[in-house]
N, C-alpha and C. Protein backbone atom coordinates (compact mmCIF):
# COMPACT_ATOMS: atom_id res chain seq x y z
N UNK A 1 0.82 -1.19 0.00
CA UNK A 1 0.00 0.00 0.00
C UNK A 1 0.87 1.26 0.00
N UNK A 2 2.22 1.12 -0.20
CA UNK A 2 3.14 2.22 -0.43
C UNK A 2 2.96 2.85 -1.40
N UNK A 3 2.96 4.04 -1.53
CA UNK A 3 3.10 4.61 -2.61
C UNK A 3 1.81 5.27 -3.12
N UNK A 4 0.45 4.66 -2.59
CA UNK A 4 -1.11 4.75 -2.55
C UNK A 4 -1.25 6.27 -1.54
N UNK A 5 -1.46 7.29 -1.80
CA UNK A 5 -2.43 8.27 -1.26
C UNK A 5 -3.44 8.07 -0.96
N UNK A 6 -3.83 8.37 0.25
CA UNK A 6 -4.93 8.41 0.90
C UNK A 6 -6.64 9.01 0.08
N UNK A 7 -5.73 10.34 -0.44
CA UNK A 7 -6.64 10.96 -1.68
C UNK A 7 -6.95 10.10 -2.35
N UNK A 8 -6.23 9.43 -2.72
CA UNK A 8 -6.25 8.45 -3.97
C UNK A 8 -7.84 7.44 -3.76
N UNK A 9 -7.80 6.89 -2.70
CA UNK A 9 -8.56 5.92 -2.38
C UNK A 9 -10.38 6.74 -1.62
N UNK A 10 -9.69 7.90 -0.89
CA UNK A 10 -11.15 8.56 -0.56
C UNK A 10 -12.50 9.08 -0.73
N UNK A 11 -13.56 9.54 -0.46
CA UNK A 11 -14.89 9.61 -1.22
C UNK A 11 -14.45 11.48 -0.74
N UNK A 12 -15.18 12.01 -1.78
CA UNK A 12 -14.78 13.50 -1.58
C UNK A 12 -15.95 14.22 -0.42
N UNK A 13 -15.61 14.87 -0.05
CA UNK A 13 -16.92 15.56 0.74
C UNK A 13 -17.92 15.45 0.18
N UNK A 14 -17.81 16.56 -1.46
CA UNK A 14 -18.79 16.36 -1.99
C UNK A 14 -20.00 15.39 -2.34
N UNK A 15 -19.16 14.28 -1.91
CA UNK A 15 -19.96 13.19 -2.25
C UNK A 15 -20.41 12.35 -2.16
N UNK A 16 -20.36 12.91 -0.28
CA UNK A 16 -20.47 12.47 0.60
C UNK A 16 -22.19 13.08 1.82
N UNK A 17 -23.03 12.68 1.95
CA UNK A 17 -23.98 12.34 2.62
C UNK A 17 -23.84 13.39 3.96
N UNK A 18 -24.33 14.88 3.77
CA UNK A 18 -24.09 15.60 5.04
C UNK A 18 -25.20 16.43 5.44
N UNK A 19 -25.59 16.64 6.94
CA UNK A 19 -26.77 17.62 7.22
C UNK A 19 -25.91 18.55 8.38
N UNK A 20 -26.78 19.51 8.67
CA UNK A 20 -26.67 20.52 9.19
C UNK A 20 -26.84 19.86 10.92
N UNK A 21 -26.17 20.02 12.06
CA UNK A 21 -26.38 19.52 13.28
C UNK A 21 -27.41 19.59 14.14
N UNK A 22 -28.44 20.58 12.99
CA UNK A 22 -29.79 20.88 13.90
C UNK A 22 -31.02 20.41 12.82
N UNK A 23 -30.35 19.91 11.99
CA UNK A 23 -31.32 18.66 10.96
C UNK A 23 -31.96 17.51 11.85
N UNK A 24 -33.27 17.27 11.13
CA UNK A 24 -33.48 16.41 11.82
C UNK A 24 -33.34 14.81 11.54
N UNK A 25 -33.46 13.58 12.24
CA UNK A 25 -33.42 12.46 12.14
C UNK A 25 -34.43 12.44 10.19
N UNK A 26 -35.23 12.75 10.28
CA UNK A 26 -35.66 12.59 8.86
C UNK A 26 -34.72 13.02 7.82
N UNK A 27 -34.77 14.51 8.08
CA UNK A 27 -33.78 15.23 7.01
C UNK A 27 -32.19 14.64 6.42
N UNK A 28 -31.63 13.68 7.86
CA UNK A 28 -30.15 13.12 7.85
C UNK A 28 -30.80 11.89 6.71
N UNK A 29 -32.14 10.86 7.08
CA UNK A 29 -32.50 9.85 6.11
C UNK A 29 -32.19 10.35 5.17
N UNK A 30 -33.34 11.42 4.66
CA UNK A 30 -33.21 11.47 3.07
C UNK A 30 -31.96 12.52 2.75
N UNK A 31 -31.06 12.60 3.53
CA UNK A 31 -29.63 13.24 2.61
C UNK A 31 -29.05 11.90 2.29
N UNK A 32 -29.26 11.07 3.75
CA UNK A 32 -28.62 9.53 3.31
C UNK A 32 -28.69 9.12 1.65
N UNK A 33 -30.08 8.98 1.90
CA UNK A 33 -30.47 8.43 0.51
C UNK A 33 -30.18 8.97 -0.50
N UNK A 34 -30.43 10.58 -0.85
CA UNK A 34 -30.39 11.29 -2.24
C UNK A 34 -28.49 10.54 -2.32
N UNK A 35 -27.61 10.80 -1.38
CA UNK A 35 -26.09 10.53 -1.65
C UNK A 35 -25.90 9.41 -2.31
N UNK A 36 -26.47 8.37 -1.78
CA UNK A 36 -26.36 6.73 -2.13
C UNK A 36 -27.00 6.74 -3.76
N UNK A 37 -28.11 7.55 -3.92
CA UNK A 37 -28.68 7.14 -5.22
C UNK A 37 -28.22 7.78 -6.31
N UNK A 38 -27.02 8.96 -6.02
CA UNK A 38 -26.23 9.79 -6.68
C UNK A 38 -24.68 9.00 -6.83
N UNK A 39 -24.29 8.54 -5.62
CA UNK A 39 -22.88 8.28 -5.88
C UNK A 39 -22.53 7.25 -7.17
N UNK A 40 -21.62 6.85 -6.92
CA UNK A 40 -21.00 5.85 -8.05
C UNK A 40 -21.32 4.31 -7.36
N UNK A 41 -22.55 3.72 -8.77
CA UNK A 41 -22.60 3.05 -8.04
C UNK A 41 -21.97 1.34 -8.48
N UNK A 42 -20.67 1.59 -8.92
CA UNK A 42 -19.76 0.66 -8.91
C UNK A 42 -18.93 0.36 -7.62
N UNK A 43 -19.29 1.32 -6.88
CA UNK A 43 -18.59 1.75 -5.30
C UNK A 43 -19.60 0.79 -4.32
N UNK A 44 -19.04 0.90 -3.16
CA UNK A 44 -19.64 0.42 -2.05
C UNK A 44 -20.74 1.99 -1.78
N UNK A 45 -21.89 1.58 -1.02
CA UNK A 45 -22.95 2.88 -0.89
C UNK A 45 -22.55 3.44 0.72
N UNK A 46 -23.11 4.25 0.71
CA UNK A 46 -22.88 4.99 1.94
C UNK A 46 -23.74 4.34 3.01
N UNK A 47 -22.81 4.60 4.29
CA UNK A 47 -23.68 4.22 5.56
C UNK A 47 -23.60 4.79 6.41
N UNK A 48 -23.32 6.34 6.26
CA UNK A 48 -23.08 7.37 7.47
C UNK A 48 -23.14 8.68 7.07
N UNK A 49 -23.08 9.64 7.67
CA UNK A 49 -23.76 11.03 7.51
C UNK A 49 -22.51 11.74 8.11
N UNK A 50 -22.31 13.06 7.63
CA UNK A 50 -20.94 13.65 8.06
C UNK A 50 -22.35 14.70 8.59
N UNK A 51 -21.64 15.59 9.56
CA UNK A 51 -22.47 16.67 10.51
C UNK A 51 -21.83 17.57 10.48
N UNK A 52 -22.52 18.75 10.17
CA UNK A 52 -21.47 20.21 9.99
C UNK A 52 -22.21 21.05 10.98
N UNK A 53 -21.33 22.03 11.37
CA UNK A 53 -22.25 22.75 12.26
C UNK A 53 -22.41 24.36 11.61
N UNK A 54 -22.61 25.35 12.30
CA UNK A 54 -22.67 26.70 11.96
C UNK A 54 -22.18 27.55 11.05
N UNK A 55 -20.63 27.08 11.69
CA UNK A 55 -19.66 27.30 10.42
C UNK A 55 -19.08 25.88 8.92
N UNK A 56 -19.67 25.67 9.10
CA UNK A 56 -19.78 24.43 7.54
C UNK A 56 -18.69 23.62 8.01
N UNK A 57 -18.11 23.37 9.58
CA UNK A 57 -17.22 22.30 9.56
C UNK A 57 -17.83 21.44 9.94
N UNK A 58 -17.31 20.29 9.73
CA UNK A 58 -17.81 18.37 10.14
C UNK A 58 -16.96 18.65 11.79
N UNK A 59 -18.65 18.38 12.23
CA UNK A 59 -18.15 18.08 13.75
C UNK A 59 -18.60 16.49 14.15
N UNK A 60 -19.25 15.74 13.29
CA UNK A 60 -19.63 14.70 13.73
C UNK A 60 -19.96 13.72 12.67
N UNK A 61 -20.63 12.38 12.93
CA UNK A 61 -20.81 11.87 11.92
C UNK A 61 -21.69 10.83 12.28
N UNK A 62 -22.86 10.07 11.62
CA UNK A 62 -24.17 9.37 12.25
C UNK A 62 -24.13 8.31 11.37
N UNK A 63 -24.02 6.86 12.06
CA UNK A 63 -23.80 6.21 11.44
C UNK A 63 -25.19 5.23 11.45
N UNK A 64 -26.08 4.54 10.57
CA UNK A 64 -27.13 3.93 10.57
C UNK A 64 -27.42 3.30 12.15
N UNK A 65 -26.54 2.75 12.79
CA UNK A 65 -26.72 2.13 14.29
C UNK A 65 -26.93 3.35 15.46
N UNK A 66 -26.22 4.40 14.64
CA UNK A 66 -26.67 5.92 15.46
C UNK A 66 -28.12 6.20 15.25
N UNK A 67 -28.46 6.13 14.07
CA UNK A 67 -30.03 5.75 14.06
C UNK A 67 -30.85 5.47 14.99
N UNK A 68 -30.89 4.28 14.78
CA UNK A 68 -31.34 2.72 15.48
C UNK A 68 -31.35 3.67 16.66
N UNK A 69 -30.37 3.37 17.32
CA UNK A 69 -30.51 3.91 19.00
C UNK A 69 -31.09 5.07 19.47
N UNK A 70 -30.96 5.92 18.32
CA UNK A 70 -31.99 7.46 18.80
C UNK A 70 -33.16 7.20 18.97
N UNK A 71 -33.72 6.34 18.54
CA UNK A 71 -35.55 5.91 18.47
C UNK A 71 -35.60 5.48 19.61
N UNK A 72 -34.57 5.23 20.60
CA UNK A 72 -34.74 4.33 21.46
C UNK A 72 -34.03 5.10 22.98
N UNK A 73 -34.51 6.28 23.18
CA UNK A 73 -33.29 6.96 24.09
C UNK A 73 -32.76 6.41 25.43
N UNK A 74 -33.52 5.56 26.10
CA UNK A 74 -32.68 4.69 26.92
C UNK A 74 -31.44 4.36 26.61
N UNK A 75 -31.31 3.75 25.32
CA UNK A 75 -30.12 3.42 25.08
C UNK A 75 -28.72 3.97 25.40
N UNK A 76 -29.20 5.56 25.42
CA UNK A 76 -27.91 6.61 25.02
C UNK A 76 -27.61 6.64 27.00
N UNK A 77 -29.09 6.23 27.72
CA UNK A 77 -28.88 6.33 29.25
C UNK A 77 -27.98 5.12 29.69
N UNK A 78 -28.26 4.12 28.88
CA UNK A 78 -27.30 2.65 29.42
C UNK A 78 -26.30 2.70 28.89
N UNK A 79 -25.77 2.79 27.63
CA UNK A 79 -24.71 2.80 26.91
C UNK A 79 -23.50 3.71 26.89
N UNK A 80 -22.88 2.88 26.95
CA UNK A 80 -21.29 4.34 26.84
C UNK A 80 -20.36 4.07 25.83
N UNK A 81 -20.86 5.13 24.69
CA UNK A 81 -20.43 4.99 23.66
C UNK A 81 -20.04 3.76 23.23
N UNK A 82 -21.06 2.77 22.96
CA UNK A 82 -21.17 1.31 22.22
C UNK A 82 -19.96 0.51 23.17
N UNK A 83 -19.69 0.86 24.46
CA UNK A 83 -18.79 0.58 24.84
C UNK A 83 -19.49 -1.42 25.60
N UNK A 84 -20.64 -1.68 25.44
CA UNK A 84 -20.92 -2.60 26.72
C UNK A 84 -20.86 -3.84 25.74
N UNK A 85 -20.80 -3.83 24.46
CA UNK A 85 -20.43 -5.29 23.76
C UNK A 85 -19.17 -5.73 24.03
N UNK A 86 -17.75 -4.92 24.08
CA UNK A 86 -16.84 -4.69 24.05
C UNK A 86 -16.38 -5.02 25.73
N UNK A 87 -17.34 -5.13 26.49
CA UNK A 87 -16.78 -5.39 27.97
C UNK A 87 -16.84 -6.58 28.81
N UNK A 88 -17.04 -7.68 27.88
CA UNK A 88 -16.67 -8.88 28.26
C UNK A 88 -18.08 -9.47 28.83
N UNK A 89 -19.06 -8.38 28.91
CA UNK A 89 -19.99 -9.86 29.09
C UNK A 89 -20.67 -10.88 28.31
N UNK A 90 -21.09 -11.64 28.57
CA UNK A 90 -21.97 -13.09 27.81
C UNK A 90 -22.74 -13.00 27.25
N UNK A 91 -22.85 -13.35 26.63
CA UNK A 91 -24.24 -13.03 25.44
C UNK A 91 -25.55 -13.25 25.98
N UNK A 92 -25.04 -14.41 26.93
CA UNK A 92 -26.69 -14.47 27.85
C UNK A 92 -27.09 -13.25 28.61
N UNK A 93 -26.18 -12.56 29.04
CA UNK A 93 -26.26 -11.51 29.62
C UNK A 93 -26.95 -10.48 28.88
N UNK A 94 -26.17 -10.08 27.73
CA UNK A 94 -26.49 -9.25 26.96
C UNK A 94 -28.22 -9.94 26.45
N UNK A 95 -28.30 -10.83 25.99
CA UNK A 95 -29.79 -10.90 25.68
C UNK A 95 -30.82 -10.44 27.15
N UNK A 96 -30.48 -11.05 28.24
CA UNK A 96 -30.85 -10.87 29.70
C UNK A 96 -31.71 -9.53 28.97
N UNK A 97 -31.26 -8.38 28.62
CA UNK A 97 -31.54 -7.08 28.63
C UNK A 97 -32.88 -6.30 27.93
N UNK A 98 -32.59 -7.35 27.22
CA UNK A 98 -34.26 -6.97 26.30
C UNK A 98 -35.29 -6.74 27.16
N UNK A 99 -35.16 -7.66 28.34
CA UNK A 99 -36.16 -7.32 29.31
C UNK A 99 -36.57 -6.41 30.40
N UNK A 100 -35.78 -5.47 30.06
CA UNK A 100 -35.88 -4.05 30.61
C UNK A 100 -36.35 -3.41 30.00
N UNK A 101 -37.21 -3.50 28.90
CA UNK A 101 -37.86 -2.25 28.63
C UNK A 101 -37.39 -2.03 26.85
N UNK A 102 -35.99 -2.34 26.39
CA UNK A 102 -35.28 -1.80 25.68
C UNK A 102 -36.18 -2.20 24.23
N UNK A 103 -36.29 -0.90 23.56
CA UNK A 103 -37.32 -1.72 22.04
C UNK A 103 -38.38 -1.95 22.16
N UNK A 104 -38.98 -1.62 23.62
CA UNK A 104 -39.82 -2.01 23.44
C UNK A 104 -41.31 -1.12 22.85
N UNK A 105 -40.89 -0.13 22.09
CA UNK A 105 -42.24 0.27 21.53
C UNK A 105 -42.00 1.51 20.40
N UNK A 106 -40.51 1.31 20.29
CA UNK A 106 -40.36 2.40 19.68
C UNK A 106 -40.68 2.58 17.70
N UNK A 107 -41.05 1.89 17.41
CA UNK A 107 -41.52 1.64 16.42
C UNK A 107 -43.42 2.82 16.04
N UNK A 108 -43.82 2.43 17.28
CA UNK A 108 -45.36 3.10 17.70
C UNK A 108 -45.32 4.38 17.27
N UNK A 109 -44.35 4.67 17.82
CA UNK A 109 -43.95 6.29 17.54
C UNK A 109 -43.07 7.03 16.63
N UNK A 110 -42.56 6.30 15.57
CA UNK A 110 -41.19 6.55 15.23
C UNK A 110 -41.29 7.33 14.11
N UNK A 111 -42.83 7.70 13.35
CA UNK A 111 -42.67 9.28 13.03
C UNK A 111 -42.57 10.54 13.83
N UNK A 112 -42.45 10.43 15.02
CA UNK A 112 -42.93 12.04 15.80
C UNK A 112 -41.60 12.05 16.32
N UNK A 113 -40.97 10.84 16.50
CA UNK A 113 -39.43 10.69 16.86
C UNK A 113 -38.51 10.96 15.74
N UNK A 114 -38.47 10.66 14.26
CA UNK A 114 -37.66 11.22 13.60
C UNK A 114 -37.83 12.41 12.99
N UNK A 115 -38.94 13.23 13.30
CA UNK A 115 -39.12 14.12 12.77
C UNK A 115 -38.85 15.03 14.16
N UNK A 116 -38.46 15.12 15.49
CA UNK A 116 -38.69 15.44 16.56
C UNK A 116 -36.95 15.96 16.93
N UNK A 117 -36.53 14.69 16.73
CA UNK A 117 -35.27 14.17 17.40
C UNK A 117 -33.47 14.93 16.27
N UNK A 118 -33.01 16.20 16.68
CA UNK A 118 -32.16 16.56 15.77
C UNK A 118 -30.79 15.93 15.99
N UNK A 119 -29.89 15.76 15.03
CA UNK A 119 -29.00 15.34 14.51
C UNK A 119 -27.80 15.03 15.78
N UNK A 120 -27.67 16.45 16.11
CA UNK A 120 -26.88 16.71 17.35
C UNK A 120 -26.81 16.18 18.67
N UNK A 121 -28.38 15.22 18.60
CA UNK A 121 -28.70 15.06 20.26
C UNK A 121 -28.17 13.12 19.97
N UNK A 122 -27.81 13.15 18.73
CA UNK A 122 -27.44 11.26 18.86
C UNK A 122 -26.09 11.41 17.56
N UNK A 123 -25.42 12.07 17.45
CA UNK A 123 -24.36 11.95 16.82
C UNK A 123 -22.97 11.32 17.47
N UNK A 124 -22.31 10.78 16.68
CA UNK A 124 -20.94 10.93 17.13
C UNK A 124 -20.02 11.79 17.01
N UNK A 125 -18.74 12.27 17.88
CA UNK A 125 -17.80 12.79 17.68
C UNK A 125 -16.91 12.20 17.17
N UNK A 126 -16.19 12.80 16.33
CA UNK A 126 -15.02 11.65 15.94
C UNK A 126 -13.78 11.98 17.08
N UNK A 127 -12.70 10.99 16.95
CA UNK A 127 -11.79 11.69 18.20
C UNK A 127 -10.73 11.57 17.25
N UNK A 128 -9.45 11.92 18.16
CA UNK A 128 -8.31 12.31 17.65
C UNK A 128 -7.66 11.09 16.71
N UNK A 129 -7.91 9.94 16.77
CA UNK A 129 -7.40 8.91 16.03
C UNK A 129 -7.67 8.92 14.89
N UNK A 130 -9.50 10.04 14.76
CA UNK A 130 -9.91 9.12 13.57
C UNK A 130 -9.56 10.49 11.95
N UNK A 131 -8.81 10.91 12.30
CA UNK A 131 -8.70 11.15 10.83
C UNK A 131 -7.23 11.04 10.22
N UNK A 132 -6.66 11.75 9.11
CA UNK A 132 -5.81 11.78 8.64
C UNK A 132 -5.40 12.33 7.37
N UNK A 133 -4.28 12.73 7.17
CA UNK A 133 -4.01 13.70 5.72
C UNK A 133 -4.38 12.85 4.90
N UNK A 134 -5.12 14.06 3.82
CA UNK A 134 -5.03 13.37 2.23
C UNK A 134 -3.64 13.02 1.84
N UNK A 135 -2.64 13.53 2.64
CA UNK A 135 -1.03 13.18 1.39
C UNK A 135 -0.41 11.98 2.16
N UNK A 136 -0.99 11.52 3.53
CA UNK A 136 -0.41 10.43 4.11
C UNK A 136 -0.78 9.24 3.26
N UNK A 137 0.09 7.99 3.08
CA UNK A 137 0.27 6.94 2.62
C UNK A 137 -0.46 6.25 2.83
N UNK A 138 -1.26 5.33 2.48
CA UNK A 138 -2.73 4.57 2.40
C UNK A 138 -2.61 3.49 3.81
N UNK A 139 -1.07 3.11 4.31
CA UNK A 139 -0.72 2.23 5.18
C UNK A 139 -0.76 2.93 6.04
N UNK A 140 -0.70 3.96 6.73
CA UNK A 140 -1.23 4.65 7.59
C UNK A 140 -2.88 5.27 7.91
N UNK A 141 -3.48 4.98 6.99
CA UNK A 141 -5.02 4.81 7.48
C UNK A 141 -5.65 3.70 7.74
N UNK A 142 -5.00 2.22 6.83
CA UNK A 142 -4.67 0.84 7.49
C UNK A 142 -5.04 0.82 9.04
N UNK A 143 -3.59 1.15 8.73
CA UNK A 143 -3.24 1.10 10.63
C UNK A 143 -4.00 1.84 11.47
N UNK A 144 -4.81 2.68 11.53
CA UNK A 144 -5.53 3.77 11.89
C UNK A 144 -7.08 2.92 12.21
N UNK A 145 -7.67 2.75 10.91
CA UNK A 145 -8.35 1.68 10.86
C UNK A 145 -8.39 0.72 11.46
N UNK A 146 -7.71 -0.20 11.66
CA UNK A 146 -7.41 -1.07 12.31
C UNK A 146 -7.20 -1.48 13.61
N UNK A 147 -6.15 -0.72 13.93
CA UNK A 147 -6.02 -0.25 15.93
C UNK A 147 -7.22 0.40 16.78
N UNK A 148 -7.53 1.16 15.55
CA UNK A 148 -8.98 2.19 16.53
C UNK A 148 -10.47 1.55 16.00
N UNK A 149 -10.59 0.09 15.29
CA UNK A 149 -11.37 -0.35 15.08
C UNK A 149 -12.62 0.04 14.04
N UNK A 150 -11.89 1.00 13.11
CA UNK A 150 -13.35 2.35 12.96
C UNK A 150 -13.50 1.74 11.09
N UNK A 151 -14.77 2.20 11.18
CA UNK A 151 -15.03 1.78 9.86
C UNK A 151 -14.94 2.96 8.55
N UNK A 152 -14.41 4.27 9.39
CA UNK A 152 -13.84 5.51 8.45
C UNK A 152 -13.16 6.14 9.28
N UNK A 153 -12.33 7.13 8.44
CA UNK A 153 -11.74 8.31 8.70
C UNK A 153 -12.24 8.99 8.21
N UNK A 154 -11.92 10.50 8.79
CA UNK A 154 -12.04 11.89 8.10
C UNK A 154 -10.97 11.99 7.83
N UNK A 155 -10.70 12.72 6.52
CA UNK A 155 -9.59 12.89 5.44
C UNK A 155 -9.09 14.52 5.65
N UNK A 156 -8.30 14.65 5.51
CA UNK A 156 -8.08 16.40 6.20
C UNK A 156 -6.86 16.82 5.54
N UNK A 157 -7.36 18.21 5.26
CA UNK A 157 -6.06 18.86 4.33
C UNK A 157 -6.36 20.07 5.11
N UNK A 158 -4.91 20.06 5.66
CA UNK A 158 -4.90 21.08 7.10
C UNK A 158 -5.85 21.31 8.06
N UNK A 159 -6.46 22.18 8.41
CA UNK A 159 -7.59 21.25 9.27
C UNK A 159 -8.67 21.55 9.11
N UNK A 160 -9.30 21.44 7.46
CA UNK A 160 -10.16 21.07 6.83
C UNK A 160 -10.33 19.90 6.18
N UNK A 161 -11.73 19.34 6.95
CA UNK A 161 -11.99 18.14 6.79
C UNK A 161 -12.24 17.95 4.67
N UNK A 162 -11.80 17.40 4.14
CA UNK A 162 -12.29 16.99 2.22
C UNK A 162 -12.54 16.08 2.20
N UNK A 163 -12.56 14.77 2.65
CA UNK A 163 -13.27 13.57 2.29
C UNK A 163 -13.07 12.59 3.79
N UNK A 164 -13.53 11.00 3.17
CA UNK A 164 -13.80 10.47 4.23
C UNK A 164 -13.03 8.98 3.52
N UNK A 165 -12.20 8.48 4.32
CA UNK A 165 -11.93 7.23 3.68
C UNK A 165 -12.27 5.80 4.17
N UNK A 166 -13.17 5.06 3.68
CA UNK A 166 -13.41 4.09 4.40
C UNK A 166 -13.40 2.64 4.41
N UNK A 167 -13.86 1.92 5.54
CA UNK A 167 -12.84 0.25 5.35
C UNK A 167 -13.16 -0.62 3.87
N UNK A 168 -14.40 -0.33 3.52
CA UNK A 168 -15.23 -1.00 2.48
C UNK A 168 -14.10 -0.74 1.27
N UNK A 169 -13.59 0.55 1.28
CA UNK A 169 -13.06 0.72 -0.02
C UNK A 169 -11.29 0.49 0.20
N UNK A 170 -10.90 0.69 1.10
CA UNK A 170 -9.75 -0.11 1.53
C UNK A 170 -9.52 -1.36 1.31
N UNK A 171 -10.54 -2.17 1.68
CA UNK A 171 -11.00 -3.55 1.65
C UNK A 171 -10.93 -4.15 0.44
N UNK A 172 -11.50 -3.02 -0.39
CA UNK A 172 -12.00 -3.52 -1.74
C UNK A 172 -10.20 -3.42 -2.71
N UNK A 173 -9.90 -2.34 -2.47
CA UNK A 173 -8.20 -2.15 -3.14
C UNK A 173 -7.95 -3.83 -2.66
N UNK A 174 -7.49 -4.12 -1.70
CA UNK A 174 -6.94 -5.00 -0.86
C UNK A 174 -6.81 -5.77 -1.74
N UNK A 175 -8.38 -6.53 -1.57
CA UNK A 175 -8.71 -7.37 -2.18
C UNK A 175 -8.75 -7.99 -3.85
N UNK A 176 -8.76 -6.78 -4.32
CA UNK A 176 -8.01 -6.85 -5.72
C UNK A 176 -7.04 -6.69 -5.97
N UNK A 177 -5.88 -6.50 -4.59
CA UNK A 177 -4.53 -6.88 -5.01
C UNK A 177 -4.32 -7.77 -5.03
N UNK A 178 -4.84 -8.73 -4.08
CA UNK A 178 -4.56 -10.56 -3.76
C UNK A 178 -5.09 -10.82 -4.66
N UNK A 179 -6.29 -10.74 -5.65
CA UNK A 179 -7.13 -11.59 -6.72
C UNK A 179 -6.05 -11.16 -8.00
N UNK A 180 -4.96 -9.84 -7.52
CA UNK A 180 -3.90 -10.10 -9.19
C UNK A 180 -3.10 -10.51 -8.91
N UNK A 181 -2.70 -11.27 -8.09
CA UNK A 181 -0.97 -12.11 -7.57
C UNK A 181 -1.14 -12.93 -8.14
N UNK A 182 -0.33 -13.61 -8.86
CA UNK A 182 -0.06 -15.06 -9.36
C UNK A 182 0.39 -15.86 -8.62
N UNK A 183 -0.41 -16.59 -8.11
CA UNK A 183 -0.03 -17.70 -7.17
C UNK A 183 0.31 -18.74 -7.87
C-alpha cells in the first residue's frame, strides 16, 4: 500500500452524505439516501452522515446504528459509547436485557421521533485517532483503521476536513490486489 495516497482511495466531501447539526433524524435519512442514489454506483454505498455545524465544519458523523438507538433513548442512558459489547460480558447476559424495557415500543412512535429528534442530540464525535491527511500513505489509514477499530476516517487537508476514507473501499483495493498475484 506504499506509494497509494490516501486521496487516492477517498470519497470527496462532496460526495459524501451531510446535514446541518440541527437537521433532523428525517432530514439526515433522506440526505442519506439522495447521496447513495447519486454516488457511483460501482462503489460500495454509503452508511453514514458527516455533521457540519454553523460554520460548515464536520463536527460529527451518524452512522445507521446511530439511528437505530436514537428511536430508542434509553439506550444513550445505558450505553457508553457502544462501549458494553466490548466489555466482556456473555451473550446471555447481553440478551438478559431486552427485558428491561429496551425496544420495546419504539416503532409506535417513530414518526414524531424522527421528525422530533435533531442530529446533534445522537451523533458521534469523531476523536483524535480518527482522521488523517489526504497526502499520508494509504498504510497509515490501514493502521488507523485497524487499531482504533473504525469503519472511516475523516480525510483532512490542514484542518479542513475533504473527504472520508473508508474500510469498504480499503478492503475492496486490498482485495483486488490478492485476486492479481499469481499464485
Amino acid at each position: 500500500m506504499q506509494n497509494i495516497q490516501v486521496k487516492e482511495v477517498m470519497v470527496p466531501l462532496e460526495d459524501y452524505a451531510t446535514v446541518s447539526e440541527t437537521a433532523t433524524m428525517v432530514e439526515a435519512l433522506l440526505a442519506l439516501e439522495k447521496a447513495q442514489a447519486e454516488f457511483d454506483q460501482s462503489r460500495y454505498r454509503h452508511r453514514a452522515i458527516l455533521v457540519y455545524n454553523d460554520q460548515k465544519e464536520i463536527v460529527g458523523k451518524v452512522s445507521q446504528l446511530d439511528l437505530l438507538k436514537a428511536l430508542e433513548p434509553k439506550y444513550s442512558q445505558f450505553l457508553d459509547s457502544n462501549a458494553l459489547s466490548h466489555t466482556g460480558y456473555s451473550l446471555d447476559y447481553l440478551k438478559s436485557l431486552s427485558h428491561t424495557d429496551f425496544w420495546n415500543r419504539p416503532l409506535d412512535d417513530i414518526c414524531r421521533k424522527a421528525a422530533d429528534v435533531q442530529v446533534k442530540n445522537f451523533m458521534y464525535t469523531p476523536q483524535e485517532g480518527e482522521y488523517v491527511d489526504e497526502e499520508a500513505e494509504l498504510n497509515e489509514a490501514v493502521h488507523r483503521l485497524i487499531v482504533g477499530q473504525h469503519h472511516s476516517l475523516l480525510v483532512t487537508r490542514g484542518k479542513a476536513i475533504v473527504g472520508v476514507v473508508r474500510l469498504t473501499d480499503v478492503f475492496k483495493l486490498v482485495s483486488e490486489r490478492i485476486k492479481s498475484c499469481k499464485l
